[in-house]
Every structure is written in structure tokens, then in C-alpha cells.
C-alpha atoms as a PDB file:
ATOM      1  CA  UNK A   1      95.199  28.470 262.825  1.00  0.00           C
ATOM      2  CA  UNK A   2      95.913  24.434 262.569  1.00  0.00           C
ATOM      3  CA  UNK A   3      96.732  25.355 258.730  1.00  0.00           C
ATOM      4  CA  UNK A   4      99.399  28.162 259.788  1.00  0.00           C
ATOM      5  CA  UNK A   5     100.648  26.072 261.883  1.00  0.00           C
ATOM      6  CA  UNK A   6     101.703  23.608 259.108  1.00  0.00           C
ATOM      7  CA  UNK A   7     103.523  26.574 257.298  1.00  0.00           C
ATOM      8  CA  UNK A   8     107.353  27.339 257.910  1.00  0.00           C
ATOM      9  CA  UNK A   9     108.714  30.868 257.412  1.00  0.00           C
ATOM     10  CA  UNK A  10     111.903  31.322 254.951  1.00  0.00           C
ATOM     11  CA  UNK A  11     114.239  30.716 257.517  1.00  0.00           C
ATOM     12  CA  UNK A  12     113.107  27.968 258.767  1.00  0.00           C
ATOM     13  CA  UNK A  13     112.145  26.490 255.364  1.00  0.00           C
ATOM     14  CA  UNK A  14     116.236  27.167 254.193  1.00  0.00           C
ATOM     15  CA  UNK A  15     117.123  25.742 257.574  1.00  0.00           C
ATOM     16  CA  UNK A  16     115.035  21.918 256.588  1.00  0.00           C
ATOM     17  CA  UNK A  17     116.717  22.372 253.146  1.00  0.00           C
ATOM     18  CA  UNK A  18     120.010  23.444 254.304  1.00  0.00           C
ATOM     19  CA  UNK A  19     120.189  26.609 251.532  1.00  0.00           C
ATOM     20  CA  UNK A  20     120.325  30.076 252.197  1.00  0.00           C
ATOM     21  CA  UNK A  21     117.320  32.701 251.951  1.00  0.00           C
ATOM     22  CA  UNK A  22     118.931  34.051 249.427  1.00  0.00           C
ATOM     23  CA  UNK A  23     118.877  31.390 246.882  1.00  0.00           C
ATOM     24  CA  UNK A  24     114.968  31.191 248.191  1.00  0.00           C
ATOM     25  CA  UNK A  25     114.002  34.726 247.341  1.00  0.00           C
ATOM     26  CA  UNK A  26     115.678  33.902 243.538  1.00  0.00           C
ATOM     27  CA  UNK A  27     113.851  30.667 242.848  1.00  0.00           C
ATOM     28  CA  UNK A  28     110.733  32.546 243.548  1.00  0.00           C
ATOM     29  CA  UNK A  29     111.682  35.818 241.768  1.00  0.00           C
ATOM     30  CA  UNK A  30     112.184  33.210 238.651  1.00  0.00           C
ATOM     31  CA  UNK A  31     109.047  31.458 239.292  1.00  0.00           C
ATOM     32  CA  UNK A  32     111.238  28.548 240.209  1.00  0.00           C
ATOM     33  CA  UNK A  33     109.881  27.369 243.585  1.00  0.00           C
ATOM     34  CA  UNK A  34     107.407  29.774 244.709  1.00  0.00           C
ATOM     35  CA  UNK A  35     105.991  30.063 248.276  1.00  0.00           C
ATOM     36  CA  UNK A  36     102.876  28.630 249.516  1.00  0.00           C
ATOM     37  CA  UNK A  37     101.420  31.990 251.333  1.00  0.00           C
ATOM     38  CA  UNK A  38     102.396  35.245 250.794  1.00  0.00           C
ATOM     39  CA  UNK A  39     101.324  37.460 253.679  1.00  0.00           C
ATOM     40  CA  UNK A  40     100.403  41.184 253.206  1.00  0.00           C
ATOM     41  CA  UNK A  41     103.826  42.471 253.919  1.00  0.00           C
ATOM     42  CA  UNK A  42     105.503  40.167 251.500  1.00  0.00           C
ATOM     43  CA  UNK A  43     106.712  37.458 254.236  1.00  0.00           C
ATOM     44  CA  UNK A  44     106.733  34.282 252.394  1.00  0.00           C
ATOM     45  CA  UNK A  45     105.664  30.973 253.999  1.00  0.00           C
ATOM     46  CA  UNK A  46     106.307  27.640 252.745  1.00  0.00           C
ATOM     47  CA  UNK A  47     105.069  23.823 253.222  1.00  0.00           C
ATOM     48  CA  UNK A  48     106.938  20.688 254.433  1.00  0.00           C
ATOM     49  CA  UNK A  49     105.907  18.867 251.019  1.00  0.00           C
ATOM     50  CA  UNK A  50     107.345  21.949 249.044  1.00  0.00           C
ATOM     51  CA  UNK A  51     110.776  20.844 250.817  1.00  0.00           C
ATOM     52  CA  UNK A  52     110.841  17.321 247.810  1.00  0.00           C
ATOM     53  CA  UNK A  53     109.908  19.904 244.971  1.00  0.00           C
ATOM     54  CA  UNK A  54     113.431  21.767 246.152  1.00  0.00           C
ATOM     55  CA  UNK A  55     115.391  18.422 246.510  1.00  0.00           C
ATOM     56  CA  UNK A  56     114.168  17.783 243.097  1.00  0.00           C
ATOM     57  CA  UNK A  57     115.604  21.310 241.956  1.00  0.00           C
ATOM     58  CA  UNK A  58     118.754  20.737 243.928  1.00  0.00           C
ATOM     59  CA  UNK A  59     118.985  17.122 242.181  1.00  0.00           C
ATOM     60  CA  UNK A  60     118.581  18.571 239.050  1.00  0.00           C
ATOM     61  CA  UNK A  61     121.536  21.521 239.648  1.00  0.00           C
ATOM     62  CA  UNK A  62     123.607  18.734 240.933  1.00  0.00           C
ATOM     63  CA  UNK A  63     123.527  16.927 237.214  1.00  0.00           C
ATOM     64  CA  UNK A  64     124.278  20.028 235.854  1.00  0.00           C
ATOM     65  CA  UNK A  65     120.942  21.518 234.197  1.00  0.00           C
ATOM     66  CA  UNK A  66     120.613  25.169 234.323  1.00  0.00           C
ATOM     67  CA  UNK A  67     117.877  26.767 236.162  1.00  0.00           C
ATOM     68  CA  UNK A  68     115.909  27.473 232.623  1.00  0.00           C
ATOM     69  CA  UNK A  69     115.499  23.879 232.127  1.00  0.00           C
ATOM     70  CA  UNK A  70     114.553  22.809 235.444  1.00  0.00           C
ATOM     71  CA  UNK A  71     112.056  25.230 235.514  1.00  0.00           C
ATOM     72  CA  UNK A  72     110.762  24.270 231.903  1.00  0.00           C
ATOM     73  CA  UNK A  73     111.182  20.179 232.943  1.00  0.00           C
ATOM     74  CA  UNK A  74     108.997  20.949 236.602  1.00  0.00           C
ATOM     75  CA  UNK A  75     106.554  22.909 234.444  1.00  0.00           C
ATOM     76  CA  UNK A  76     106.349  20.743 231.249  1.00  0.00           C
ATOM     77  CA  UNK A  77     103.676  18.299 230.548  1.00  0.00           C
ATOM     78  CA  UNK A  78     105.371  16.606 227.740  1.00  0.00           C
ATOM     79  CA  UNK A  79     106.488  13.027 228.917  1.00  0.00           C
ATOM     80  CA  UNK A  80     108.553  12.014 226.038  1.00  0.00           C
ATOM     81  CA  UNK A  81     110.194  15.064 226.314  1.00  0.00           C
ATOM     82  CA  UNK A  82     110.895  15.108 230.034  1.00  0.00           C
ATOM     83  CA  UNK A  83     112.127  11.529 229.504  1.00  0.00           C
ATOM     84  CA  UNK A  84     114.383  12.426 226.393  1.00  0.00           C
ATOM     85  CA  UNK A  85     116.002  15.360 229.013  1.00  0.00           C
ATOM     86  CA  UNK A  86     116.314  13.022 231.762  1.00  0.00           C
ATOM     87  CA  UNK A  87     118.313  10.192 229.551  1.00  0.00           C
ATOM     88  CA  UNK A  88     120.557  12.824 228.529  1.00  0.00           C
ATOM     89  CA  UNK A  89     121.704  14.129 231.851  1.00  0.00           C
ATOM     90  CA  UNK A  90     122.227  10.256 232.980  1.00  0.00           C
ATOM     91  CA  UNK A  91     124.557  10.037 230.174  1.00  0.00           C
ATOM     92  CA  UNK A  92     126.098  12.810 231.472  1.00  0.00           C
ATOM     93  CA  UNK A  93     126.331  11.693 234.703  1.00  0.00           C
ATOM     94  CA  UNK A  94     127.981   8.393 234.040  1.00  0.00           C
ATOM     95  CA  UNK A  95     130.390  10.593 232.496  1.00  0.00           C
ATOM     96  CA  UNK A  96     131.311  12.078 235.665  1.00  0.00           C
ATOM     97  CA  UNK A  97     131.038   9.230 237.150  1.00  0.00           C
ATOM     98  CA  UNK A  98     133.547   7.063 234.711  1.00  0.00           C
ATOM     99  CA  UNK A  99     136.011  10.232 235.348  1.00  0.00           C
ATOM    100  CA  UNK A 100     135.872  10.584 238.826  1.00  0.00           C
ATOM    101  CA  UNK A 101     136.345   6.783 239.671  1.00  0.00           C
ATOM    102  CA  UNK A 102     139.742   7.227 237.240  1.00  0.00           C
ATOM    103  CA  UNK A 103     140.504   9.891 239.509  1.00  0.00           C
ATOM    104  CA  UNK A 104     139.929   7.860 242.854  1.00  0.00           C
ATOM    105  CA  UNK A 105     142.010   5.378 241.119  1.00  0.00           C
ATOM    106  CA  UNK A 106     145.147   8.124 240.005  1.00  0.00           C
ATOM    107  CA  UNK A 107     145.166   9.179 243.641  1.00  0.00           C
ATOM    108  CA  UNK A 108     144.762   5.629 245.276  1.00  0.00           C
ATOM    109  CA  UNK A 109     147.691   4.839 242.829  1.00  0.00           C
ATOM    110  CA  UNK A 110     150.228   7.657 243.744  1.00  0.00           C
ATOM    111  CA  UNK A 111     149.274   7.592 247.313  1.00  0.00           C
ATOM    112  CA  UNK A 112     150.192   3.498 246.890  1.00  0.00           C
ATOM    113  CA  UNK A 113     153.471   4.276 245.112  1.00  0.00           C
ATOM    114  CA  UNK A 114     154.920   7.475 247.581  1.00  0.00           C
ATOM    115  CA  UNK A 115     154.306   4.892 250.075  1.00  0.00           C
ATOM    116  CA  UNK A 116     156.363   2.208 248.487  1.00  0.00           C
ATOM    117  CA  UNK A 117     158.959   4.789 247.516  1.00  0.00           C
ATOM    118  CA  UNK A 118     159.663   6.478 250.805  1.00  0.00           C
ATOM    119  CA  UNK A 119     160.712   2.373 251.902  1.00  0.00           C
ATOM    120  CA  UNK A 120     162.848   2.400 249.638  1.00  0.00           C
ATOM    121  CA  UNK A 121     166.804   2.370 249.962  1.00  0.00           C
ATOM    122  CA  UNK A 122     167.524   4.704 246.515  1.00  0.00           C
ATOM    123  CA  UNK A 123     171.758   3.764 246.790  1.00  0.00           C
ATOM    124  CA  UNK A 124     171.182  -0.232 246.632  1.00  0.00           C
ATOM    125  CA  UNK A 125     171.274  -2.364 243.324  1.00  0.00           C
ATOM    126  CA  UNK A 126     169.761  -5.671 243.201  1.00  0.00           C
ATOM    127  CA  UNK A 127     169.048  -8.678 241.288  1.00  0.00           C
ATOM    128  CA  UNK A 128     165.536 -10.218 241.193  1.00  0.00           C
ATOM    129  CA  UNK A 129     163.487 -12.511 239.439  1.00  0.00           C
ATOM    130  CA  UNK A 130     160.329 -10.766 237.522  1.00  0.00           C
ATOM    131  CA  UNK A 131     157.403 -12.421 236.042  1.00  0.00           C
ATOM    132  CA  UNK A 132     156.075 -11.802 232.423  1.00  0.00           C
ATOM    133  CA  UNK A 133     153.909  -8.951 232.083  1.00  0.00           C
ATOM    134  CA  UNK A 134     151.842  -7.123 229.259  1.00  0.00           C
ATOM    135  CA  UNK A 135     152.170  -3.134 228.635  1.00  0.00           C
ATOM    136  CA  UNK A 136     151.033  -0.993 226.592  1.00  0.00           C
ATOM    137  CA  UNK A 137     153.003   1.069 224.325  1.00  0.00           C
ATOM    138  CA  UNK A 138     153.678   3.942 221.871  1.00  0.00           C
ATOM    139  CA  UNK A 139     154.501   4.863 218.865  1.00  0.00           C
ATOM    140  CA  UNK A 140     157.799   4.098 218.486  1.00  0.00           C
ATOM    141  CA  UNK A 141     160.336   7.343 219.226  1.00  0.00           C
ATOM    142  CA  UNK A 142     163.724   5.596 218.711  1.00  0.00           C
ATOM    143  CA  UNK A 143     165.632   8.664 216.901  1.00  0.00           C
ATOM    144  CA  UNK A 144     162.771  11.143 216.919  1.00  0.00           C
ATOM    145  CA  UNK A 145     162.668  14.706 217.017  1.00  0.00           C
ATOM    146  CA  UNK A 146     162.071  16.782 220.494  1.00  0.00           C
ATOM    147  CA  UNK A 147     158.957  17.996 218.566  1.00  0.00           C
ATOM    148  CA  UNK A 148     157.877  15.028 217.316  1.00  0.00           C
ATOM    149  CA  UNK A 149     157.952  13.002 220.846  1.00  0.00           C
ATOM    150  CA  UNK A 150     156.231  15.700 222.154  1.00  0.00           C
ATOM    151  CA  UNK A 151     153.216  15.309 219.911  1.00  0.00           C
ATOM    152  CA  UNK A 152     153.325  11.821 220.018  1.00  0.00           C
ATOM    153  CA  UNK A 153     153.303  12.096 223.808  1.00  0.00           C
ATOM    154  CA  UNK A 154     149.961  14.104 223.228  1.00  0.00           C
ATOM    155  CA  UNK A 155     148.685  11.330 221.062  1.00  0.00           C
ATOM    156  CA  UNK A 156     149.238   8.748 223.652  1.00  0.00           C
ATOM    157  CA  UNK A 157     147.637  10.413 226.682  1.00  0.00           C
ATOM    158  CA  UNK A 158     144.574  11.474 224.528  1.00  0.00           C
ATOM    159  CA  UNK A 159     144.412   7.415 223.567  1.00  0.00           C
ATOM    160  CA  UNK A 160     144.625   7.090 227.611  1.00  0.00           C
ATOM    161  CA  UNK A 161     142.230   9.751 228.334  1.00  0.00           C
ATOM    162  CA  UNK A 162     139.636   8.909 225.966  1.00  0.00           C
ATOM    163  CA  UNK A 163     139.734   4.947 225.906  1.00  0.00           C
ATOM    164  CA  UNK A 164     138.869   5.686 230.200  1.00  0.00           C
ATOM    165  CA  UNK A 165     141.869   3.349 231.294  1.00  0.00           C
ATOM    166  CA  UNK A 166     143.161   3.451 234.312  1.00  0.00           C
ATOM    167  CA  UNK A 167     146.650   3.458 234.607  1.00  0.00           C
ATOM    168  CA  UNK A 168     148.772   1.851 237.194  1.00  0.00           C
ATOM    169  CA  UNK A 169     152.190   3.375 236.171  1.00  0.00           C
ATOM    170  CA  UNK A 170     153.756   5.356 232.970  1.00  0.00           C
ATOM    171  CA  UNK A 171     157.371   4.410 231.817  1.00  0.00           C
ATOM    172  CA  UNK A 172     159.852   4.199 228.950  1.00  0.00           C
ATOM    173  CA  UNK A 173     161.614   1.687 227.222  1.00  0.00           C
ATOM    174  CA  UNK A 174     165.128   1.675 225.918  1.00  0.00           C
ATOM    175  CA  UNK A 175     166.501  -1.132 223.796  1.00  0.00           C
ATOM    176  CA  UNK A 176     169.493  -3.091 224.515  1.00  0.00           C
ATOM    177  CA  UNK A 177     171.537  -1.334 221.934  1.00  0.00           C
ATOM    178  CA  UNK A 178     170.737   2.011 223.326  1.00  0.00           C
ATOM    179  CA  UNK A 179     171.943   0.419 226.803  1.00  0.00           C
ATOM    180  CA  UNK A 180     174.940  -0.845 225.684  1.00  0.00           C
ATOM    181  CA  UNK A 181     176.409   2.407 223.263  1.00  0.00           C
ATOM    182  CA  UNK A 182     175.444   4.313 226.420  1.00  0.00           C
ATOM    183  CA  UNK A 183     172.431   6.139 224.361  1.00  0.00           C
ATOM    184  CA  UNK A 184     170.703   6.189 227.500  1.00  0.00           C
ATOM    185  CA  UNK A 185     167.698   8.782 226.470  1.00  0.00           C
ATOM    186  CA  UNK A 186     166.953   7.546 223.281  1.00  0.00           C
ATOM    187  CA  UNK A 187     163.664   6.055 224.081  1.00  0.00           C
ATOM    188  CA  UNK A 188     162.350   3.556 221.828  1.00  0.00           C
ATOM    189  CA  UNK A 189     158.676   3.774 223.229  1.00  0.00           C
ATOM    190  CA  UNK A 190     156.543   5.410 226.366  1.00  0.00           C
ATOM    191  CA  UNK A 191     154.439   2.878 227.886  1.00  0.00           C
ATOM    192  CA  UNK A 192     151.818   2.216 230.481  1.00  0.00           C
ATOM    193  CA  UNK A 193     150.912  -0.635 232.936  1.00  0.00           C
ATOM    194  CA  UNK A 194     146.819  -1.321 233.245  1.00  0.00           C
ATOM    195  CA  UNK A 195     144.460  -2.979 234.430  1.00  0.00           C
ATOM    196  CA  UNK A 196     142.070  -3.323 231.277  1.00  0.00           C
ATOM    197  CA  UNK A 197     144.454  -5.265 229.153  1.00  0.00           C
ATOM    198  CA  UNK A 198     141.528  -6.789 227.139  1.00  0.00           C
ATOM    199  CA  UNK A 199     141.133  -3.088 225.893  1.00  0.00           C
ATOM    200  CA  UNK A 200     144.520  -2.569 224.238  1.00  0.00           C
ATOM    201  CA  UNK A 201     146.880  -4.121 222.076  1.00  0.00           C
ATOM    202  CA  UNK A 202     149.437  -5.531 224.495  1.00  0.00           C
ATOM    203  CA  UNK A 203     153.299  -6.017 224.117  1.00  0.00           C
ATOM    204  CA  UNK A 204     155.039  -8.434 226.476  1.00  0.00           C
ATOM    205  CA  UNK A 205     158.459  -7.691 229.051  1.00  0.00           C
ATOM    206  CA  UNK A 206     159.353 -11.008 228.832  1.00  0.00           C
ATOM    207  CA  UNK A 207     159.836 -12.914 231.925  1.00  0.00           C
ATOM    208  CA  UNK A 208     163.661 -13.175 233.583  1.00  0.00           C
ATOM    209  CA  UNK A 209     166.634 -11.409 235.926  1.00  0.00           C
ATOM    210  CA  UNK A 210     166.716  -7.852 236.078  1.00  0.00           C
ATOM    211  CA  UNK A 211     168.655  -5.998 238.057  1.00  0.00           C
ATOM    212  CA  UNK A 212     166.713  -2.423 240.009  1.00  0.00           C
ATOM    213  CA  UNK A 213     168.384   0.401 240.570  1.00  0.00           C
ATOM    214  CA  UNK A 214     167.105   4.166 241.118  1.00  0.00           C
ATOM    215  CA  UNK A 215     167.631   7.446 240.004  1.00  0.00           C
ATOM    216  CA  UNK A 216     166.890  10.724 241.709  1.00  0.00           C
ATOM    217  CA  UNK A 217     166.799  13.384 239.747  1.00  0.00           C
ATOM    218  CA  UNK A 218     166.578  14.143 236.899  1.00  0.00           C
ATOM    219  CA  UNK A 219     166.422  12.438 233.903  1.00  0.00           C
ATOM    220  CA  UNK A 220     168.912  14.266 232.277  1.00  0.00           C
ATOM    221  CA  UNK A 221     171.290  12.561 234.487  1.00  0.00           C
ATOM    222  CA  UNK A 222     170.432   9.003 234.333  1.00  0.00           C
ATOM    223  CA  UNK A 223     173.801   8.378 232.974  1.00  0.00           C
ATOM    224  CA  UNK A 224     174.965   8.086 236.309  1.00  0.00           C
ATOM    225  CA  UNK A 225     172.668   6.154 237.659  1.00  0.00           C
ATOM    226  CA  UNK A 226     173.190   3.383 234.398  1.00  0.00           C
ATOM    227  CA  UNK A 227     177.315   3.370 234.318  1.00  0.00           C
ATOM    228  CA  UNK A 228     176.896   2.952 238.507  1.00  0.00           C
ATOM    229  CA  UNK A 229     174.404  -0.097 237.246  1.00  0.00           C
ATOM    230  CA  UNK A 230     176.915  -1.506 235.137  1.00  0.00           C
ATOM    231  CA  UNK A 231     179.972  -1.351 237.106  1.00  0.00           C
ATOM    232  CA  UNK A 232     177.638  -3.258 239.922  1.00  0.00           C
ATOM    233  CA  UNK A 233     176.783  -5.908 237.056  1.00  0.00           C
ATOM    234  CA  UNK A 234     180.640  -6.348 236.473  1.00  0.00           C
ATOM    235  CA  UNK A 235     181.416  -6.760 240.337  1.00  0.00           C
ATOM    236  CA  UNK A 236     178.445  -9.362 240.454  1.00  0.00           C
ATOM    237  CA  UNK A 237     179.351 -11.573 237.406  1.00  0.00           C
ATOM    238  CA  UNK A 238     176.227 -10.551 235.605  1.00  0.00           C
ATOM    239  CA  UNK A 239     176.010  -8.875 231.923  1.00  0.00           C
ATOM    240  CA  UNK A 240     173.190  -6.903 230.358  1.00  0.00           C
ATOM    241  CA  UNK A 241     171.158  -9.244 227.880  1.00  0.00           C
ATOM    242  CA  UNK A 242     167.902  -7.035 227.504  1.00  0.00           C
ATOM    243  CA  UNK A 243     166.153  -3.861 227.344  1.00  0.00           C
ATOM    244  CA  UNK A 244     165.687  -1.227 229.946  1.00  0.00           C
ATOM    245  CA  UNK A 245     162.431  -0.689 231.389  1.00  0.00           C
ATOM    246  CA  UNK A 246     162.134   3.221 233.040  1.00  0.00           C
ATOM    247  CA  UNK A 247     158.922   3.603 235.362  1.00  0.00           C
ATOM    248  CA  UNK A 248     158.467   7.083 237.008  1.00  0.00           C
ATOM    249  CA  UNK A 249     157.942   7.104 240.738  1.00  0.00           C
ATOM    250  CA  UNK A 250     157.450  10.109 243.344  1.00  0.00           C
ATOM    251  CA  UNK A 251     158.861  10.666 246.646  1.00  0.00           C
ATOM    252  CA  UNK A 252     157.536  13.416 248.871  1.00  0.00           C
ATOM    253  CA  UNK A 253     160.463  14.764 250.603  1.00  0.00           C
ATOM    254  CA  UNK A 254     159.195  17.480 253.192  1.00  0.00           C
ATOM    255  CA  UNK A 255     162.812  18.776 253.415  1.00  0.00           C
ATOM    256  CA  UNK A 256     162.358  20.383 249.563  1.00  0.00           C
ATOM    257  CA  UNK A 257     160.113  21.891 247.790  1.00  0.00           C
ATOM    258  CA  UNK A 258     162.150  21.414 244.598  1.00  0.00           C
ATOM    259  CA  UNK A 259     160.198  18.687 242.230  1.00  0.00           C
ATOM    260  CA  UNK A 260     163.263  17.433 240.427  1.00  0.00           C
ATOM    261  CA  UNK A 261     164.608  16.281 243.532  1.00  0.00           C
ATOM    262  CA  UNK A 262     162.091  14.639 244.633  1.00  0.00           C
ATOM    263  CA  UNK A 263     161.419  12.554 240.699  1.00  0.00           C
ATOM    264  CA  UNK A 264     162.677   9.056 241.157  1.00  0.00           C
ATOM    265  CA  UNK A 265     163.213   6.268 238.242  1.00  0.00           C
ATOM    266  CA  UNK A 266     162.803   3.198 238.882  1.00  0.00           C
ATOM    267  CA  UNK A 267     164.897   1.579 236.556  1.00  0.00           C
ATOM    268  CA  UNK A 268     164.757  -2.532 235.472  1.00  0.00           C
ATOM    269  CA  UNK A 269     166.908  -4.063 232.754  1.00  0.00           C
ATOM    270  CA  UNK A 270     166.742  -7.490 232.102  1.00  0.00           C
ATOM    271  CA  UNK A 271     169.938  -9.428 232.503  1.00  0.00           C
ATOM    272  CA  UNK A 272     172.064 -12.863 232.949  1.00  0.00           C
ATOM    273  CA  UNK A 273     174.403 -14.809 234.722  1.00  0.00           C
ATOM    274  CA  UNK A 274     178.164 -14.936 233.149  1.00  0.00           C
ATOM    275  CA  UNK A 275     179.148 -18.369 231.744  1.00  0.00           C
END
């Protein structure tokens, strides 16, 4: 009597380990996690100490080993092997962890810059003073192919992807005599902002006045936004002098569904007073 009491029927038992009776009735079937009593008409009965061999099984799942090799690694009494199976998975799982912190960190990021861009007033120019910074860039595109961007493009995110950086923003540069022949889409590189400089090999936007503007839209159409740029530069007594920095921002408007309209460039060239 005082050892039945100590026993827990299915239910109860997938209650403590919050699973259902189902998955219970397979690990047994497999020879998995089998029951401590089996009564005469097949009710199974199970122990509070059999509830750590399950969280062990669950851990296990959660790392992503199959049921075959738990079952083989609970059963096995091959230390070197268990150990050799265990270092793998914790490879694995600082894997998962390395990508899922870069995820935390994409959505941290957007959330940070939708935030930023719904303050913003998209029809104003102005002039401001910008501090040196390091980027990252491409291979150069100036006068490339469609097809040939594209797979450079590829390239680039792949160099992202696998070198685990985390970005803080993707953009394009245009050189000054793109700007000035009005040549405004023929990029001269993609680039990134990071925060793992010491990883890359680093190119620097040099330090000076640059006047911000924004586009909505799309790109296509960035003409607009760049002749509207330079007849403000004329009215303020100010003359392009650098290169054009692009840097791709996202506004949720709730009013459309319509992505384009809701792609904003944020666009920076670097310029100078009139003498």
C-alpha cells in the first residue's frame, strides 16, 4: 500500500511533466521511458524520480537528437562515446544560439529604426554635421550588369551570414560623379554599418556637412528626391563636394498595405559651404 501510494497513474505522471499521454504510451512502445508498474489490465504507473529521466529526454529533443539516439545515449555504457555525442550537440547548440541572438538583434534593430522613422518629417532637407565612421563594403558595382549585382549581392549577404555579424543598417554608395551627371542608380558599392568592426576590412565616410533628405518610394524614383536635394542646396548657398550615402529605412504605415510605399531612403551626401 505505502509503495502504491508513491506511484502516479499516466495522467497524472503527463500532468507533473506537462506532456500528453500520448507521447507517454510512444516512449514506452519504443522502450524509451518505460513505466514503473504495469498492472494486469495494462494501466501503467510511474515514479516521481522517473519524472528527471523524462526531463533528460525532453532536454535531449530540445537540442535536436532524434529519439534513436536518446534512447541509444540513456542506454549506452560507453563514456567516451556519450561524451563525444554530448560535445557535438553543444556545438550545435551554440549554433542556435549565435543565430538566434543575430535575430534578437535584426528585430531590436528594425523595431529601433520604424520608431525613429515614423518621427520623422519625410518633406524637410537639412544640413548637419556627421562624425567619421567605418563601413563595410562590396565589391565594387559601378557600371555592372543587373545580373552581375545580383550575384554579387548574394556574395555579400553570404559574407554577412556566415562571418555571424550583426548588422545595424544596409545601404549604397554613389560617387560624386554619379551625383553630379545625375546617374543617380549607378551604385558604386552596397554597404553595411556593424558593430564588429575588428572583424572586417573597414572603409571610412569621412567626417563633414551633409545634407538629409528622404525618399519614399521607390528607388526607381530617387531622381526626384536628388534634383529636389539640389535645388534646396542652391537656395541654401551650399554645393555638393562628396559622395552619396543611401541607407534603407522602413515605415509601417497602417493606412497601406502596399510595401513600396511604405520603403524610405534615407539619403546623406556630403557637402560645403559656397565661397
Amino acid at each position: 500500500m505505502d509503495s502504491a501510494k508513491k506511484l502516479m497513474t499516466t495522467g497524472e505522471f503527463a500532468n507533473l511533466c506537462d506532456v500528453k499521454k500520448q507521447t507517454l504510451f510512444h516512449y514506452d512502445e519504443i522502450g524509451l521511458l518505460e513505466p514503473e508498474y504495469k498492472n494486469e489490465n495494462g494501466y501503467r504507473y510511474y515514479t516521481i524520480q522517473q519524472a528527471e529521466a523524462y526531463s533528460m529526454i525532453d532536454m535531449l529533443k530540445e537540442i535536436g537528437m532524434s529519439l534513436a539516439e536518446i534512447k541509444d545515449f540513456l542506454q549506452s555504457k560507453n563514456t567516451k562515446k556519450i561524451t563525444d555525442l554530448l560535445t557535438e550537440k553543444e556545438k550545435l547548440v551554440d549554433i542556435k544560439i549565435r543565430k538566434m541572438q543575430r535575430i534578437q538583434h535584426l528585430i531590436k534593430n528594425q523595431k529601433k529604426q520604424m520608431e525613429e522613422a515614423s518621427q520623422l518629417d519625410l518633406d524637410q532637407f537639412t544640413i548637419e554635421d556627421m562624425e567619421a565612421e567605418q563601413i563595410v563594403l562590396s565589391e565594387n558595382i559601378l557600371n555592372q550588369s543587373h545580373k552581375d549585382i545580383t550575384k554579387m549581392v548574394i556574395s555579400f549577404m553570404k559574407y554577412v551570414k556566415q562571418g555571424e555579424i550583426n548588422v545595424e543598417n544596409w545601404g549604397a554608395l554613389i560617387r560624386h560623379e554619379q551625383i553630379e551627371t545625375g546617374d543617380y542608380l549607378n551604385y558604386s558599392y552596397f554597404y553595411l554599418r556593424e558593430n564588429q568592426l575588428h572583424l572586417t576590412e573597414t572603409f571610412e565616410k569621412k567626417a563633414g556637412k551633409y545634407v538629409i533628405g528622404y525618399h519614399k518610394g521607390s528607388y526607381m524614383h530617387t531622381y526626384q528626391t536628388y534634383e529636389q536635394i539640389k535645388d534646396y542646396l542652391n537656395e541654401a548657398g551650399y554645393h555638393i563636394c562628396g559622395d552619396s550615402f543611401e541607407e534603407y529605412l522602413y515605415l509601417m504605415d497602417g493606412s497601406s498595405l502596399n510595401v513600396r510605399a511604405n520603403y524610405v531612403i534615407k539619403i546623406m551626401i556630403e557637402v560645403e559651404k559656397n565661397k
